[in-house]
C-alpha atoms as a PDB file:
ATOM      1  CA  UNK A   1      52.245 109.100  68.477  1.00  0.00           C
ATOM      2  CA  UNK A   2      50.467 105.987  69.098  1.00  0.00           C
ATOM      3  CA  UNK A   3      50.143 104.562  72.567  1.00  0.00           C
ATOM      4  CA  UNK A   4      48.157 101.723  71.784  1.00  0.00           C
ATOM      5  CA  UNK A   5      50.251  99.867  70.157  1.00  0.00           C
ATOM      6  CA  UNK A   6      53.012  99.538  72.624  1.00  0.00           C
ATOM      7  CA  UNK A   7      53.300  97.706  75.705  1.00  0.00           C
ATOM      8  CA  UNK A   8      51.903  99.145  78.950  1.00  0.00           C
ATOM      9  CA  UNK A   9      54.712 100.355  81.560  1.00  0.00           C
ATOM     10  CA  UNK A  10      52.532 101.287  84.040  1.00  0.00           C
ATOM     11  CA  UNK A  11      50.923  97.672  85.072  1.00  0.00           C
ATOM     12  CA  UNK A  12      54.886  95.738  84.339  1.00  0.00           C
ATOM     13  CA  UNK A  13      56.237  98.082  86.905  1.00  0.00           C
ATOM     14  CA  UNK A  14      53.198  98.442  89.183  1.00  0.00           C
ATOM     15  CA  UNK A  15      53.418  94.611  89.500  1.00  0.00           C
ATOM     16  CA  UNK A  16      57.220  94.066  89.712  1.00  0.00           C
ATOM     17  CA  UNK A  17      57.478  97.018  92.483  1.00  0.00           C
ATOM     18  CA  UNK A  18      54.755  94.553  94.149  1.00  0.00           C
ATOM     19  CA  UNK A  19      56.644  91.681  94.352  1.00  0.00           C
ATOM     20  CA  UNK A  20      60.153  91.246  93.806  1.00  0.00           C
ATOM     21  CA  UNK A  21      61.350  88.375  91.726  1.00  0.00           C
ATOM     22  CA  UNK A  22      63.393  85.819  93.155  1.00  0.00           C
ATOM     23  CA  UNK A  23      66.166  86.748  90.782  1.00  0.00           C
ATOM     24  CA  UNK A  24      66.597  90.469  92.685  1.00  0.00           C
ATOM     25  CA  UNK A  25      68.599  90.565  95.379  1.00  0.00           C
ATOM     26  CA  UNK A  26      67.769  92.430  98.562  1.00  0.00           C
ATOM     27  CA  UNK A  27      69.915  95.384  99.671  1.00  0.00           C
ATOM     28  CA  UNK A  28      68.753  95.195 103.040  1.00  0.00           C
ATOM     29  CA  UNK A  29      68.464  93.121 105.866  1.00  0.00           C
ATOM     30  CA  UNK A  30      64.825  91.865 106.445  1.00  0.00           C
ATOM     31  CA  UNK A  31      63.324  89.179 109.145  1.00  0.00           C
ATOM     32  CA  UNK A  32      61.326  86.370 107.619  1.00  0.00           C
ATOM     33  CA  UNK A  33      61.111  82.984 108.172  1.00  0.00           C
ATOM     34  CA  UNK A  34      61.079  81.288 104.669  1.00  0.00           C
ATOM     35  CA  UNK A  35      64.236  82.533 103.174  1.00  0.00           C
ATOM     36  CA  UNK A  36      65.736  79.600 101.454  1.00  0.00           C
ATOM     37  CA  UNK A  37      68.669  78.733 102.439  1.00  0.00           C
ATOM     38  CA  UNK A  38      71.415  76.830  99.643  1.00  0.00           C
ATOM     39  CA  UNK A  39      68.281  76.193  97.249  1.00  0.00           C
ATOM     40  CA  UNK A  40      64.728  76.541  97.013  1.00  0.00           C
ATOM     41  CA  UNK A  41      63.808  72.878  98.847  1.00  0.00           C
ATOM     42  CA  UNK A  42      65.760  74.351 101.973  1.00  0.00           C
ATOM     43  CA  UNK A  43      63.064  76.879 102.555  1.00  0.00           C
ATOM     44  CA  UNK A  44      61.667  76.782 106.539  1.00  0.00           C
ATOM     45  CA  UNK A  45      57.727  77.240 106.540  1.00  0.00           C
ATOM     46  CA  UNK A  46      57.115  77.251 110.338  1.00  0.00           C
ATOM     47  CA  UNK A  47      58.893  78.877 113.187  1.00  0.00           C
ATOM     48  CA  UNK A  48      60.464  75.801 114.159  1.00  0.00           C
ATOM     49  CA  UNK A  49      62.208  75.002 110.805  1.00  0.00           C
ATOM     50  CA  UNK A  50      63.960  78.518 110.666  1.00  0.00           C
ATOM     51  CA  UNK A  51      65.112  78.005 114.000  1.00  0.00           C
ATOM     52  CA  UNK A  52      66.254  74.240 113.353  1.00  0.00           C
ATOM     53  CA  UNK A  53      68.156  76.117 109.910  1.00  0.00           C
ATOM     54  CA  UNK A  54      69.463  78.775 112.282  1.00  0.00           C
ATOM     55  CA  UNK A  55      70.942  76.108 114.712  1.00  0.00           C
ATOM     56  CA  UNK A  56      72.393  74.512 111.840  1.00  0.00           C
ATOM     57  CA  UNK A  57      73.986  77.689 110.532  1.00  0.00           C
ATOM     58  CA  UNK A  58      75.430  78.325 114.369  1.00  0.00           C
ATOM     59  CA  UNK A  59      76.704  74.423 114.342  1.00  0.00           C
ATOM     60  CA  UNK A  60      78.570  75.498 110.655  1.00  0.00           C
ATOM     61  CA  UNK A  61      79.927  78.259 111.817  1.00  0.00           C
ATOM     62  CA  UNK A  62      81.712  77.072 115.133  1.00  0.00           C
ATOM     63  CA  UNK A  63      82.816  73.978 112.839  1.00  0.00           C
ATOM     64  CA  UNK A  64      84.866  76.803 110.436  1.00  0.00           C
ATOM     65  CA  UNK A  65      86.173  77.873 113.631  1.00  0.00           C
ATOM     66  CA  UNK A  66      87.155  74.207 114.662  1.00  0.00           C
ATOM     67  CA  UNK A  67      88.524  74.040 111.246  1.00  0.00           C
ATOM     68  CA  UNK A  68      90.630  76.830 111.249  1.00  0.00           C
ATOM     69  CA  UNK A  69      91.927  75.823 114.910  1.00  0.00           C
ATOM     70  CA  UNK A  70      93.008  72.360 113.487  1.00  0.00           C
ATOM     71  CA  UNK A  71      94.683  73.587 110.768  1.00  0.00           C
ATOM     72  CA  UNK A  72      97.104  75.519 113.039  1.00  0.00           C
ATOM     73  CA  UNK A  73      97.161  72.202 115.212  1.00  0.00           C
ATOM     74  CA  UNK A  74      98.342  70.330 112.211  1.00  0.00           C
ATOM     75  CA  UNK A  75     100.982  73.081 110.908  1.00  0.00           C
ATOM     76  CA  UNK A  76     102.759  72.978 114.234  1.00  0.00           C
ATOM     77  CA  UNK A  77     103.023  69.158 114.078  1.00  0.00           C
ATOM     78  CA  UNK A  78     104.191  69.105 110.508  1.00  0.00           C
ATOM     79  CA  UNK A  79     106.588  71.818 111.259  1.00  0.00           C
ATOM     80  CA  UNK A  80     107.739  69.874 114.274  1.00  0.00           C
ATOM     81  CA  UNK A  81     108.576  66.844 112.230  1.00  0.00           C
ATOM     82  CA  UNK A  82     110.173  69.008 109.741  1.00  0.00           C
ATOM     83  CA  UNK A  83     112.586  70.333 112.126  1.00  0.00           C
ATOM     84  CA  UNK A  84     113.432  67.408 113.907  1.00  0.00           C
ATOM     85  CA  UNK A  85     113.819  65.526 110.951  1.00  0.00           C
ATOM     86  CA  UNK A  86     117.320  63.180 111.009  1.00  0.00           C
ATOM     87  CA  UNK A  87     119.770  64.048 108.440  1.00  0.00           C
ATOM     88  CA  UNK A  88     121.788  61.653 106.590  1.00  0.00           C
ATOM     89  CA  UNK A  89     125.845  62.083 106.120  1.00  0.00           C
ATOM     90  CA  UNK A  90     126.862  62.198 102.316  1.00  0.00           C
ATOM     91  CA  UNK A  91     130.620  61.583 101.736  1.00  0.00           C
ATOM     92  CA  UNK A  92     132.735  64.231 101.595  1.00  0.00           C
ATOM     93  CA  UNK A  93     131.261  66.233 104.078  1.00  0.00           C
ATOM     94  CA  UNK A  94     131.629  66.557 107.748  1.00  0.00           C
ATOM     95  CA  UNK A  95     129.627  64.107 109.271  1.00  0.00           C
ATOM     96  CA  UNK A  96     127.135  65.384 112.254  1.00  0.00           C
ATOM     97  CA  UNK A  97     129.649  64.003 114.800  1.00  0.00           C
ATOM     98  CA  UNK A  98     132.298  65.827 113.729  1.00  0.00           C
ATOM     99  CA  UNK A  99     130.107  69.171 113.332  1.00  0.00           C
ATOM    100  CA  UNK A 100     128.908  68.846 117.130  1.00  0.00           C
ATOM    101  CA  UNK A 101     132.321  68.384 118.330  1.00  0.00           C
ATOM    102  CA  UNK A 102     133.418  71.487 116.521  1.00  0.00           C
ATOM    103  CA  UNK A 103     130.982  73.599 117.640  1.00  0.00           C
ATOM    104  CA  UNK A 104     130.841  74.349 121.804  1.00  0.00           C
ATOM    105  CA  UNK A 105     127.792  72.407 122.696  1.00  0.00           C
ATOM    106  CA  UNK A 106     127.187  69.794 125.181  1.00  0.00           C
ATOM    107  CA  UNK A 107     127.554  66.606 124.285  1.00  0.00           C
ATOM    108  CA  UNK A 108     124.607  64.638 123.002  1.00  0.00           C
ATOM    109  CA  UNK A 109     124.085  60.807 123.829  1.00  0.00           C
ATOM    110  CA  UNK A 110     121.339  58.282 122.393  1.00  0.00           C
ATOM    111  CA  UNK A 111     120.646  55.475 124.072  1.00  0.00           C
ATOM    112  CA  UNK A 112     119.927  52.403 121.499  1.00  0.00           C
ATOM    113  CA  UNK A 113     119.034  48.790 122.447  1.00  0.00           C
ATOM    114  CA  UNK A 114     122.835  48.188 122.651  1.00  0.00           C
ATOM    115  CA  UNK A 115     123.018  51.082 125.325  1.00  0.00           C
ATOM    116  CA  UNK A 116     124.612  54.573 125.374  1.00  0.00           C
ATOM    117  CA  UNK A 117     126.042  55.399 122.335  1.00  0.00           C
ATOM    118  CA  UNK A 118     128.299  58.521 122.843  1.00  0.00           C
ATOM    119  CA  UNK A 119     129.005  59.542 118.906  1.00  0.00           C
ATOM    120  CA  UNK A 120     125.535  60.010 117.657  1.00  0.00           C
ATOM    121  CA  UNK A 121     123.667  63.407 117.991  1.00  0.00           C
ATOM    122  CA  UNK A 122     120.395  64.234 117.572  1.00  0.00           C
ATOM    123  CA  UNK A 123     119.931  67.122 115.527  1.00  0.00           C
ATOM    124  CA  UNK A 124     117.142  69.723 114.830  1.00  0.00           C
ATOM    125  CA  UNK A 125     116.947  71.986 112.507  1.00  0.00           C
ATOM    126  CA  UNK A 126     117.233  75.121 114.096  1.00  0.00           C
ATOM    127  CA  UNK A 127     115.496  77.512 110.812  1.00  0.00           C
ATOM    128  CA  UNK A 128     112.107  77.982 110.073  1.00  0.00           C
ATOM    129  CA  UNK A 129     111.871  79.194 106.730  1.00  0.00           C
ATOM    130  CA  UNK A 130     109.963  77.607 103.703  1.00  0.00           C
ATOM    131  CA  UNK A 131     109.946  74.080 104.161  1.00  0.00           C
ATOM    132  CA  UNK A 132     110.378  71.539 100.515  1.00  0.00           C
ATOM    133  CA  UNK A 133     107.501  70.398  98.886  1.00  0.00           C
ATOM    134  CA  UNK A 134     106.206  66.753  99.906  1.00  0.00           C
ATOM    135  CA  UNK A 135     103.366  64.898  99.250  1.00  0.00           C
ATOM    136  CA  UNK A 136     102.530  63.628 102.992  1.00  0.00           C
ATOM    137  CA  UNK A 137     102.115  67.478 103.828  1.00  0.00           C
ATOM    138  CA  UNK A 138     101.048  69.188 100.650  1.00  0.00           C
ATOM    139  CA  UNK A 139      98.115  66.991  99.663  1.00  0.00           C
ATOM    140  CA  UNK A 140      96.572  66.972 103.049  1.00  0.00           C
ATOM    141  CA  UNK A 141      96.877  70.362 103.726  1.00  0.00           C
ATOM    142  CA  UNK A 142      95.188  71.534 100.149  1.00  0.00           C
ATOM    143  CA  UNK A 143      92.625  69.064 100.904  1.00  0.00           C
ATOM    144  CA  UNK A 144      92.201  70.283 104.319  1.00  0.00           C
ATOM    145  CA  UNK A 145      92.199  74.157 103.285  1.00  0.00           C
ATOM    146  CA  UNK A 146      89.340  72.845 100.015  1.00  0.00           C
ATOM    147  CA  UNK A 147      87.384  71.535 102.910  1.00  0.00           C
ATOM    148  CA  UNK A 148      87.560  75.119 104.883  1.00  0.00           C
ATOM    149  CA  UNK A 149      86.945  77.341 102.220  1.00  0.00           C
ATOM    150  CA  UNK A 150      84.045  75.218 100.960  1.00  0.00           C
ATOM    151  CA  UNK A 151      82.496  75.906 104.696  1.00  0.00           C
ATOM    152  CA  UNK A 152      82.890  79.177 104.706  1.00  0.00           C
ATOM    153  CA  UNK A 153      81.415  79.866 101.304  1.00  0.00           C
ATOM    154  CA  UNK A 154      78.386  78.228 102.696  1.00  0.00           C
ATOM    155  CA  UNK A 155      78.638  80.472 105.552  1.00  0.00           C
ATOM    156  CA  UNK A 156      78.893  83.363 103.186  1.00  0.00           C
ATOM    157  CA  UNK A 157      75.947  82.282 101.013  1.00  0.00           C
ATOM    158  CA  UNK A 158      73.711  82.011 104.277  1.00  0.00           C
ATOM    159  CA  UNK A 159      75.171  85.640 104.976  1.00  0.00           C
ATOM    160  CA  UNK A 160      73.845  86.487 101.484  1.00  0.00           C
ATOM    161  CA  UNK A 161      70.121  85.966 101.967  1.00  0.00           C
ATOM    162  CA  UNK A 162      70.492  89.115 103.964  1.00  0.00           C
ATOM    163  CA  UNK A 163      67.839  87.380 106.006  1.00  0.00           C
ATOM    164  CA  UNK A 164      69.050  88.445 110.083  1.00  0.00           C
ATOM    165  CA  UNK A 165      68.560  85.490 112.199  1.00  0.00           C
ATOM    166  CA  UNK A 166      70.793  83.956 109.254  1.00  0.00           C
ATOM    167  CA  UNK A 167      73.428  86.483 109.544  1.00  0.00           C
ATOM    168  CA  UNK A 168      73.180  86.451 113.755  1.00  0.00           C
ATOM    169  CA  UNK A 169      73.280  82.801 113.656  1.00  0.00           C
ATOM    170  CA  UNK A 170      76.555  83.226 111.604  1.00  0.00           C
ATOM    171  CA  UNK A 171      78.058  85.706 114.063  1.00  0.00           C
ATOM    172  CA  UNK A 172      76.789  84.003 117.345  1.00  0.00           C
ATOM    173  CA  UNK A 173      78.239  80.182 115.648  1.00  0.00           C
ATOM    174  CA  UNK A 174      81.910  82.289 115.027  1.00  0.00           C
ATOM    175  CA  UNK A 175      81.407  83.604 118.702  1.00  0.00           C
ATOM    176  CA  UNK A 176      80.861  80.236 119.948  1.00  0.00           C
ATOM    177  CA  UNK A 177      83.288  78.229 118.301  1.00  0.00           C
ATOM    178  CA  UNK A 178      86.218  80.809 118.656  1.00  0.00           C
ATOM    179  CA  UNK A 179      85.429  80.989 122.580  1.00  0.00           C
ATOM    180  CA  UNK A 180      85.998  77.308 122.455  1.00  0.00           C
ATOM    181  CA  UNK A 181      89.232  76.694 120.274  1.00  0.00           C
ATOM    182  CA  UNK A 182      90.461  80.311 119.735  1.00  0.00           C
ATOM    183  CA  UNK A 183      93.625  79.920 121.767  1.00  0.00           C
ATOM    184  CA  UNK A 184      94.616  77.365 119.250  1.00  0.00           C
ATOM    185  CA  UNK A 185      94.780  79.806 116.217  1.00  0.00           C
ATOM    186  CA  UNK A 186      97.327  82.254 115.249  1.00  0.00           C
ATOM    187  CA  UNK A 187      96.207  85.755 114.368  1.00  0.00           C
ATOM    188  CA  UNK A 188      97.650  85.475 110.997  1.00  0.00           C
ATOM    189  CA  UNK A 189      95.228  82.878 109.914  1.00  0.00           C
ATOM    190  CA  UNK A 190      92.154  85.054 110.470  1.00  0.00           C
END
């Protein structure tokens, strides 16, 4: 058999073994301070660029948590105006007068420009299960949760790298911005 005439395996893999391509991704964690980060013109060349990218990445990360801590903020209120939302009386039903007088509660006044009115009540809803579909809610909540997700994808792409002072400025941002506004989230939404 001829080994002349086919390509040399030896030098190919002596010089790929060498040095990686960018294309191969790292299975370990490694310290260096020109990992790009997001694309190739985001690369830090001296110390104090990887630690400006680092701050950055700990600023990101306490924002998610901000994020995640309004989002509960804004459920409560929309759930809030969902319950105390006013119905209207159709005809042929009972109107909400007559419904608070049959049941034993106290009785509920409002008082109006014209004063006291004794035979109009309040109501809330007193449920809390899946709430109708409206546009004020929906479309700023999807846009709110496209805005989230998009943050923490960037967080997981810095996480990626497997480059450390990426992943601990990850993890000390989280730390950070959940000992600030944690109380506000749920556990549910984690």
């Amino acid at each position: 058999m001829d080994m002349s005439s086919m390509p040399s395996s030896s030098s190919s893999s002596s010089t790929s073994a060498a040095a990686p391509s960018m294309s191969a991704m790292n299975s370990v964690l490694y310290t260096s301070i020109s990992t790009p980060l997001y694309s190739s013109t985001w690369m830090p060349t001296t110390a104090g660029a990887y630690a400006g990218t680092c701050i950055f990445l700990i600023l990101l990360a306490a924002i998610s948590r901000l994020l995640f801590a309004g989002k509960h903020i804004l459920e409560h209120r929309w759930m809030d105006k969902e319950l105390n939302r006013r119905y209207v009386v159709v005809h042929g039903r009972p109107s909400v007068v007559e419904a608070a007088k049959a049941e034993e509660a106290k009785n509920a006044t409002l008082i109006t420009e014209r004063g006291v009115e004794e035979s109009v009540r309040v109501v809330r809803k007193r449920t809390r299960g899946v709430t109708p579909w409206r546009l004020s809610v929906d479309a700023p909540r999807a846009a709110y949760v496209t805005v989230m997700v998009g943050v923490v994808y960037l967080l997981m792409l810095a996480v990626m790298t497997m480059n450390v002072g990426y992943f601990l400025s990850v993890l000390a941002g989280c730390f950070l911005g959940e000992l600030a506004v944690g109380r506000y989230t749920q556990l549910a939404e984690h």
